[in-house]
Protein backbone atom coordinates (compact mmCIF):
# COMPACT_ATOMS: atom_id res chain seq x y z
CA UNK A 1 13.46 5.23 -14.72
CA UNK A 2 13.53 9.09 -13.05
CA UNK A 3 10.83 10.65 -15.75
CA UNK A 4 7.48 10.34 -16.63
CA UNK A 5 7.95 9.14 -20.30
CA UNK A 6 5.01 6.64 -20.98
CA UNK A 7 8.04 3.56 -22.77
CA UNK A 8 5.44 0.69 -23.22
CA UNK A 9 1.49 0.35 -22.39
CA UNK A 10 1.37 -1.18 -18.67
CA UNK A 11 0.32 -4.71 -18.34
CA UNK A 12 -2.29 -5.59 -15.26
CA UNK A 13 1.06 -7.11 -13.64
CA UNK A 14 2.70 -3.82 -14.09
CA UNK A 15 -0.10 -1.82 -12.37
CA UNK A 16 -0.20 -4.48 -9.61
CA UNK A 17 3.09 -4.30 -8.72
CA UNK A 18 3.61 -0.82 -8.60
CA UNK A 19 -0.05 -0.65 -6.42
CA UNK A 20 1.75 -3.09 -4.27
CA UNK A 21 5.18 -1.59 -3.88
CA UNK A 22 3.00 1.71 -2.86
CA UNK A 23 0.87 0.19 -0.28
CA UNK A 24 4.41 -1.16 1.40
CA UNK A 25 5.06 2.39 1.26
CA UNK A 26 1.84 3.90 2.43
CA UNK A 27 1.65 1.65 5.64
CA UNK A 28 5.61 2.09 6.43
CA UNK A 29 4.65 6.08 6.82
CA UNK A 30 1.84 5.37 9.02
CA UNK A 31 3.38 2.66 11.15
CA UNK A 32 6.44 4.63 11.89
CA UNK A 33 3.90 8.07 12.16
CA UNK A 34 1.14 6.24 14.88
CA UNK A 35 4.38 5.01 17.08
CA UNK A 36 5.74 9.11 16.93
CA UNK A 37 2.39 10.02 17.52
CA UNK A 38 2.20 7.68 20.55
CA UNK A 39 5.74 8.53 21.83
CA UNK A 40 4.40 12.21 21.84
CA UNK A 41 1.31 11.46 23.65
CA UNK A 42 3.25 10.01 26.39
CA UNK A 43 1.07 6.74 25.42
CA UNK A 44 3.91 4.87 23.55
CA UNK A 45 2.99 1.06 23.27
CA UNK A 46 3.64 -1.15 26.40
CA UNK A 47 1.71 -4.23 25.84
CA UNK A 48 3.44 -7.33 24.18
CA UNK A 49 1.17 -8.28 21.98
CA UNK A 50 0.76 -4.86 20.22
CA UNK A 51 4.39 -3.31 19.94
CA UNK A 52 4.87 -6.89 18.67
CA UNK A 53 2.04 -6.52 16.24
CA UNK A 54 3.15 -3.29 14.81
CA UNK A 55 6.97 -5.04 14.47
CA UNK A 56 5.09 -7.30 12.41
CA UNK A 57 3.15 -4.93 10.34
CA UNK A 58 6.22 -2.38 9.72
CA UNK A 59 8.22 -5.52 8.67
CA UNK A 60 5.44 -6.54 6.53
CA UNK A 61 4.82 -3.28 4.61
CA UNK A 62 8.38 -3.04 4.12
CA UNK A 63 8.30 -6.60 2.21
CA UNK A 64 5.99 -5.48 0.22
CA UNK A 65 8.09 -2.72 -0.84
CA UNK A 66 11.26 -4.89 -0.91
CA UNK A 67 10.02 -7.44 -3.30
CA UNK A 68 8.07 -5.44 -5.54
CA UNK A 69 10.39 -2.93 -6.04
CA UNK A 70 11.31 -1.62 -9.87
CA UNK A 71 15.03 -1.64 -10.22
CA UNK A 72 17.13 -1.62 -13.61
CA UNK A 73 19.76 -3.66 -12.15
CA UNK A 74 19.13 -7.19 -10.82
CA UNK A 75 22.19 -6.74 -8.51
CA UNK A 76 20.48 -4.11 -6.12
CA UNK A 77 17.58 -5.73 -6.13
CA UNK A 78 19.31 -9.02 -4.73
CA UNK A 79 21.31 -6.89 -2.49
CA UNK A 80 17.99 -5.13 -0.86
CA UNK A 81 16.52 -8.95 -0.46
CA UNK A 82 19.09 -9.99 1.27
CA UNK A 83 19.23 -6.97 3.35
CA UNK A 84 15.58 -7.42 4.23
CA UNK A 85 15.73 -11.39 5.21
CA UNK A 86 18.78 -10.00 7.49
CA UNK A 87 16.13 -7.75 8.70
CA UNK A 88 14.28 -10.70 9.54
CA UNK A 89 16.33 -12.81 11.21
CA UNK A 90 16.75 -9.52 13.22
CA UNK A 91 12.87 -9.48 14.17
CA UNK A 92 13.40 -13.37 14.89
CA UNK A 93 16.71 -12.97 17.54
CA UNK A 94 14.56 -9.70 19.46
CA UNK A 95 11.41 -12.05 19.58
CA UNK A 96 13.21 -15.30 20.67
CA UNK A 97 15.53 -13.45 23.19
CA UNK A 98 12.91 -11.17 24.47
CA UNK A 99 10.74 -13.74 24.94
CA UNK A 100 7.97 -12.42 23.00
CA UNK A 101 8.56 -8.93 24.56
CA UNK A 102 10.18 -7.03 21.63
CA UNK A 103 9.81 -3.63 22.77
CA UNK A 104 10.88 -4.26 26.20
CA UNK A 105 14.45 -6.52 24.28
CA UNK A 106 14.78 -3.29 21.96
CA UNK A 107 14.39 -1.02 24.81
CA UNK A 108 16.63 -2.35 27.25
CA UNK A 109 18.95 -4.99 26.91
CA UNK A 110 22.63 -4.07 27.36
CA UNK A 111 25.56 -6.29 26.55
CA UNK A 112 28.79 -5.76 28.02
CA UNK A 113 27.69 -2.35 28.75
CA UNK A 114 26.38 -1.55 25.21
CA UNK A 115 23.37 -0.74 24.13
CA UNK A 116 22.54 -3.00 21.42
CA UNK A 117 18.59 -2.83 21.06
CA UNK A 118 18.11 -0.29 18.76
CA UNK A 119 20.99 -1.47 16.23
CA UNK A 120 19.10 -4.35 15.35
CA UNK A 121 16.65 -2.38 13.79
CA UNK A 122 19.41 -1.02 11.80
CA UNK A 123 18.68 -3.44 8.60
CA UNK A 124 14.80 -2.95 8.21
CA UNK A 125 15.87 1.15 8.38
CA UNK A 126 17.98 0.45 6.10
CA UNK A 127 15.53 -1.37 3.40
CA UNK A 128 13.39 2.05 3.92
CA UNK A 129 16.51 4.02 3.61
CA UNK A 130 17.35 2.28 0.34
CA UNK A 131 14.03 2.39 -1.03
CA UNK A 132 14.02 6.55 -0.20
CA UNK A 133 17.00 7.22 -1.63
CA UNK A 134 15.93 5.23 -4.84
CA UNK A 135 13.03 7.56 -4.92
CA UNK A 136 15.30 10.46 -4.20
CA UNK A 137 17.31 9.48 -6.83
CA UNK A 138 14.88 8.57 -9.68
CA UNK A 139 12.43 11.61 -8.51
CA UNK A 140 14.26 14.07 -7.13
CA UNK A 141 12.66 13.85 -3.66
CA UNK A 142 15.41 15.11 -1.22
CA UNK A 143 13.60 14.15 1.91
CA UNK A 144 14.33 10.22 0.66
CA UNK A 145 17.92 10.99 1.12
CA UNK A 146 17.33 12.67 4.44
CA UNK A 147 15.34 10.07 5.16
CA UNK A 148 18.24 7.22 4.45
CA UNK A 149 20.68 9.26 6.65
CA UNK A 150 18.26 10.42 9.53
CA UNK A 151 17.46 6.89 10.42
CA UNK A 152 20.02 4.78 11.16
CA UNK A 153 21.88 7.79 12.61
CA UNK A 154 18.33 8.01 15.49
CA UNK A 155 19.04 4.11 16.08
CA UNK A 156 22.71 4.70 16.67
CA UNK A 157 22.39 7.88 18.56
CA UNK A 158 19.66 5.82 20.94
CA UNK A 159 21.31 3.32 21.05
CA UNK A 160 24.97 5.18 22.24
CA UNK A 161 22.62 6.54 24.69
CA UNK A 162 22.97 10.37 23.21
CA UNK A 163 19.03 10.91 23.31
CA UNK A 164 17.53 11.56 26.20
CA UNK A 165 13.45 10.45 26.36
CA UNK A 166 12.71 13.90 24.63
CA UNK A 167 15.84 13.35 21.96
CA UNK A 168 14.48 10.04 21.27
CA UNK A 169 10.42 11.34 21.00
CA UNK A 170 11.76 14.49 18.81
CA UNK A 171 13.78 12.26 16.79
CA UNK A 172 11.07 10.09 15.43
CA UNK A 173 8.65 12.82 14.97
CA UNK A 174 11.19 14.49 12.32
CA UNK A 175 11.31 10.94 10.89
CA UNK A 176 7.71 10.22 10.78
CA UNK A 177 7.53 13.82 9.22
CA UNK A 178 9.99 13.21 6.45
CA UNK A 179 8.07 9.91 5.96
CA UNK A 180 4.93 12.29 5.44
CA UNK A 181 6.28 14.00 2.95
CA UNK A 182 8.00 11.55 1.20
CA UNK A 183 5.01 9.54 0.98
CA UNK A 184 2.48 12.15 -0.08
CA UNK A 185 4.89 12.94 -3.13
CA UNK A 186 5.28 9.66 -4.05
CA UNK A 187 1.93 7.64 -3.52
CA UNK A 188 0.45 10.07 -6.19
CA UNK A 189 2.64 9.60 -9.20
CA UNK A 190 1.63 8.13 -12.37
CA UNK A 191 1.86 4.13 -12.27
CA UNK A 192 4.10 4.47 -15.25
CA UNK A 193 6.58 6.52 -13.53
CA UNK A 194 8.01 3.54 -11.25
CA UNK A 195 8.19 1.28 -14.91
CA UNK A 196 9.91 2.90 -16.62
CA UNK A 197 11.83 1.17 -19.72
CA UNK A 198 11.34 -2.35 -19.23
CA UNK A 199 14.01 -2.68 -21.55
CA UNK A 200 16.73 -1.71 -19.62
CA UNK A 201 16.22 -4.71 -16.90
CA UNK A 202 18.52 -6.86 -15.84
């Protein structure tokens, strides 16, 4: 993988996957762009229903990304699963403890004087993070490795409190624009490109 070498004709589940694996992408970048858009506005999303609708949407497009990932090496790709149904039972304990309000659990709930809200989106970054720096990697895309560092450094740094309401605004906006650009370069690649040599799975 990492060149455009056509190894083997693609197969209608080779085309599908890769379509699906760049959707995941494609709606990540938007999700996380329309909540730094909002946050800029001054309009970010108070109602329960929809910050818990977009949770469910980013977490979503990131499956979709997750499981139809192309990997040489079965052990990453077990490793990213399981990082993403850790993600999940993340989404599950801010629902269940926030009653439903997500945004207001991620926002603002201390414990023992820490605040732990943002860490707990710390796995889902990191399935995006992963799935960047795989690009990176392959592709030579350097904003996927930025991306992989910049975000779980903004949850930690909002979460220790370092960002003030501007920090934290100004933060995802240079997120949502390295998503941009990762995206644009990516979603635009020959379907071939993500396959590879089939040969070399395993």
């Amino acid at each position: 993988m990492g060149d455009y070498y056509l190894y083997q004709p693609l197969t209608r589940a080779d085309k599908a996957t890769v379509v699906l694996y760049r959707t995941g992408i494609v709606l990540t970048c938007l999700l996380i762009s329309g909540l730094a858009v909002c946050l800029a506005l001054s309009a970010a999303i108070e109602a329960r229903g929809a910050f818990n609708l977009f949770l469910g949407l980013l977490y979503f497009s990131v499956g979709l990304s997750v499981f139809f990932i192309h990997l040489y090496i079965g052990r990453f790709r077990k490793n990213l699963k399981g990082l993403y149904f850790t993600a999940l039972a993340a989404l599950a304990f801010v629902v269940i403890k926030g009653r439903g309000d997500a945004l207001s659990y991620i926002a603002g709930v201390h414990i023992s004087g820490a605040h732990i809200g943002p860490l707990l989106l710390l796995p889902i970054a990191g399935c995006i993070g992963f799935i960047a720096a795989k690009e990176a990697f392959c592709f030579r895309l350097v904003e996927g490795y930025l991306l992989a560092l910049a975000m779980p450094l903004y949850l930690i740094a909002f979460s220790a409190g370092v960002l003030g309401s501007a920090g934290v605004t100004t933060g995802l906006m240079f997120i949502a624009a390295l998503m941009v650009l990762f995206t644009a370069r990516k979603a635009f690649m020959p379907l071939h490109a993500d396959i590879g040599d089939k040969s070399a799975y395993r």
